[in-house]
Protein backbone atom coordinates (compact mmCIF):
# COMPACT_ATOMS: atom_id res chain seq x y z
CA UNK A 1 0.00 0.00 0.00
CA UNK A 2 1.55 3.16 -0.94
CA UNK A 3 1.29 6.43 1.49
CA UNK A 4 -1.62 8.43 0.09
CA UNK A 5 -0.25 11.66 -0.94
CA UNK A 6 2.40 10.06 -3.53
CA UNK A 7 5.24 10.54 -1.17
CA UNK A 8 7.46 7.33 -0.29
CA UNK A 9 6.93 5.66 3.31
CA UNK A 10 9.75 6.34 5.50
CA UNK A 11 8.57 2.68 6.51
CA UNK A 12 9.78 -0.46 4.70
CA UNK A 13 8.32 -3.34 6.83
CA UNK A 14 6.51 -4.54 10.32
CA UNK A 15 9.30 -6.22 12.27
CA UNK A 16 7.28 -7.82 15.10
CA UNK A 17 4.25 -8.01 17.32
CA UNK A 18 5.18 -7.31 21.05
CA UNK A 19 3.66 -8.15 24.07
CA UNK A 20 4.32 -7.37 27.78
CA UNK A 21 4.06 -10.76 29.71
CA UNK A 22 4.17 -11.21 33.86
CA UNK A 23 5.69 -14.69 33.52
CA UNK A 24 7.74 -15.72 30.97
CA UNK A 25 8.15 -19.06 31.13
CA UNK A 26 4.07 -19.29 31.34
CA UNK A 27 4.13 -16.83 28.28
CA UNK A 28 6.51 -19.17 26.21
CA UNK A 29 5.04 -22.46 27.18
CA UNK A 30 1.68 -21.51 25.70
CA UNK A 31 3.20 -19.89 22.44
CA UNK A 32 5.03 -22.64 21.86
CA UNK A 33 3.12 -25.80 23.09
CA UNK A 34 -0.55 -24.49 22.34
CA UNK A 35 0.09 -22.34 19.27
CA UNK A 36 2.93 -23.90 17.99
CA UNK A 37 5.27 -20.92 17.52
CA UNK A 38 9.48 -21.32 17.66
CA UNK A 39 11.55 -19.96 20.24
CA UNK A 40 13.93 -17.83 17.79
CA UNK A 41 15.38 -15.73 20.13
CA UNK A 42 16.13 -15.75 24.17
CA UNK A 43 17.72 -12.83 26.20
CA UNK A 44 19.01 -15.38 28.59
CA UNK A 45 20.08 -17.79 27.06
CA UNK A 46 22.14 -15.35 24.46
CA UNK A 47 23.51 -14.23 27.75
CA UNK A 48 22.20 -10.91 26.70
CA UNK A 49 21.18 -8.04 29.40
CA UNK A 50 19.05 -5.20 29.01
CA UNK A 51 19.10 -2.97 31.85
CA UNK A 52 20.34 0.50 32.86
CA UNK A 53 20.45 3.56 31.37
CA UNK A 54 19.75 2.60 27.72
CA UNK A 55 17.18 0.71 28.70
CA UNK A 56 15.59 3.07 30.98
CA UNK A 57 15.71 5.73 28.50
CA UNK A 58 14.45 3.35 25.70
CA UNK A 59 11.36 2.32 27.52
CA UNK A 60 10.60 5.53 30.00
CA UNK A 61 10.45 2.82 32.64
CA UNK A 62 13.45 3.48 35.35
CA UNK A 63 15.16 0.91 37.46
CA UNK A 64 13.56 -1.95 35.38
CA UNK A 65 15.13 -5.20 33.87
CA UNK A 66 13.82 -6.57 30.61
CA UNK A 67 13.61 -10.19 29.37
CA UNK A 68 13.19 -10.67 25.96
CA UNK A 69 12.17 -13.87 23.92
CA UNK A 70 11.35 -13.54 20.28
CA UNK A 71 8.81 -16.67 18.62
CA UNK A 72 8.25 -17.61 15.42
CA UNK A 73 6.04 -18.36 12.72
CA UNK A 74 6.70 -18.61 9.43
CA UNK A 75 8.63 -15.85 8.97
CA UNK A 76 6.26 -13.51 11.32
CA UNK A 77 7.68 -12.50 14.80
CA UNK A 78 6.32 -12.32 18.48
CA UNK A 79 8.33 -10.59 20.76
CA UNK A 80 7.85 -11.07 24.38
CA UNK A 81 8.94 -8.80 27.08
CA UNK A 82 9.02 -9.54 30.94
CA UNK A 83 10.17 -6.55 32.76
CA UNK A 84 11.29 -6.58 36.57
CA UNK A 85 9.44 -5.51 38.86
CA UNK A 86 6.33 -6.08 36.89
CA UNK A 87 3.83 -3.14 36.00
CA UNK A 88 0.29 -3.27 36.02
CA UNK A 89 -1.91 -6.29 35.00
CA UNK A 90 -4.32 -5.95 32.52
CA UNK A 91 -7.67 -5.87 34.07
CA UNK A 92 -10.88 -6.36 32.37
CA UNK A 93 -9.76 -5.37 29.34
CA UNK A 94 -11.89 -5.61 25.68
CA UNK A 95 -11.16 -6.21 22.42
CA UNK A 96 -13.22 -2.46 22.36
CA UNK A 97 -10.89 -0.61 24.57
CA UNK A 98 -8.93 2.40 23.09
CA UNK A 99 -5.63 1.17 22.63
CA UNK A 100 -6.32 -2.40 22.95
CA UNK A 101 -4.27 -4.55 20.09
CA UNK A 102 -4.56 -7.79 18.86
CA UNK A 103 -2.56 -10.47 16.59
CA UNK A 104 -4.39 -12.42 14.43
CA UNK A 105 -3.12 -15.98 13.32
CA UNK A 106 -3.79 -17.78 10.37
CA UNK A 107 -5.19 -21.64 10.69
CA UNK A 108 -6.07 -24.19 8.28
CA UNK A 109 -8.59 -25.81 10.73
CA UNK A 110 -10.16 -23.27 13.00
CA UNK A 111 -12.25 -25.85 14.77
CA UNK A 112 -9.24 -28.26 15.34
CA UNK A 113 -7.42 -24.94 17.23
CA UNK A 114 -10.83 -24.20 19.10
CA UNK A 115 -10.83 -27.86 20.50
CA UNK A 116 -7.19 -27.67 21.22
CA UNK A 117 -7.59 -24.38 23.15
CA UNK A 118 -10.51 -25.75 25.05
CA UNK A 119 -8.74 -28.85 25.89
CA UNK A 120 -6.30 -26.44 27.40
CA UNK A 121 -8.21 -24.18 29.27
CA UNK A 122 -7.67 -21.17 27.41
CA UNK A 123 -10.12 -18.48 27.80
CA UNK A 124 -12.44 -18.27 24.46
CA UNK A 125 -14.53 -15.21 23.78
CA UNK A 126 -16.80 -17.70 21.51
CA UNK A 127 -16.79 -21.05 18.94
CA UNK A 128 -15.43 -20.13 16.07
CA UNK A 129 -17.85 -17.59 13.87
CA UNK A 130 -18.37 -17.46 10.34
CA UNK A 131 -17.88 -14.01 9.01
CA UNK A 132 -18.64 -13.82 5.08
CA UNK A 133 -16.95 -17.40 4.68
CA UNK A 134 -14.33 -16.16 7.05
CA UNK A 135 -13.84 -18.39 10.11
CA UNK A 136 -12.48 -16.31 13.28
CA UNK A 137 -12.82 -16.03 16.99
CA UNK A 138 -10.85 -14.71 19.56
CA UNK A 139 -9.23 -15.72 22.71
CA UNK A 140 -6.70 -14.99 25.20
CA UNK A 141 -3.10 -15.65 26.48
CA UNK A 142 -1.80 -16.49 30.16
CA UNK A 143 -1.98 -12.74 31.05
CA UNK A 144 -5.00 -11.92 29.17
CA UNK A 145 -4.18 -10.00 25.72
CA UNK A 146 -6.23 -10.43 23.23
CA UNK A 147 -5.74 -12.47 20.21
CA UNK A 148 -7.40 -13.50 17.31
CA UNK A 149 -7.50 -16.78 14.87
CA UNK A 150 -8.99 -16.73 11.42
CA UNK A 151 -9.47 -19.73 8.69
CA UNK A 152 -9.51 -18.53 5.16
CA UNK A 153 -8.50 -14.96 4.04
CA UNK A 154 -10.91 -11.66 3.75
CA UNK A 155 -9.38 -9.96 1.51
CA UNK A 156 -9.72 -12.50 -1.27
């Protein structure tokens, strides 16, 4: 898509999706075990440190530590951030909230992923709903972020 008034995008491409987490490992676990996403990328285990001033200045949060893990899926990026101590939880927050923000991931069997996230006690907003032969629904991770699965393609 090319920037309205003619001019060229100072963009050139989304990197990644990120997402503030409370517990990483819980975080990972269900990226990778329920959705079935790659860890690509681990702060820890690159031995890798981001803290102090940089940091601080980077994400105008002071005196905080950040743990990063990026995941994977074909080619598209999830970047997960733990910071310590932890912020805020997100509390009774909608898809209709100002602000709110949501991934969407593709499936080739939308039903098969609502059984599997079922199975697993994930919280679902609803069984999967046909939108204009569109299947989607939406559904949440450890900590409660929104996210959104969709079988077949909309703008087709």
């Amino acid at each position: 898509m090319k920037p309205s008034n003619g001019e060229k995008s100072i963009m050139s491409g989304i990197h990644h999706t990120s997402f503030t987490v409370k517990d990483m490992e819980r975080s990972v676990a269900f990226y990778r075990d329920i959705l079935g996403m790659k860890v690509v990328w681990d702060s820890v285990q690159a031995g890798v440190q981001f803290k102090g001033e940089v940091a601080d200045n980077l994400t105008g949060c002071p005196g905080t530590e950040l743990r990063i893990v990026f995941l994977g899926i074909n080619e598209r990026l999830i970047e997960l951030v733990q910071y310590t101590p932890v912020g805020k939880p997100l509390v009774d927050n909608k898809a209709s909230d100002t602000g709110s923000a949501h991934v969407c991931f593709q499936t080739e069997n939308i039903q098969e992923l609502h059984k599997k996230l079922s199975a697993n006690g994930v919280r679902l907003h609803c069984t999967p709903q046909n939108m204009g032969g569109v299947w989607v629904m939406y559904f949440r991770d450890p900590d409660g972020i929104v996210l959104e699965a969709m079988q077949g393609d909309p703008l087709t």
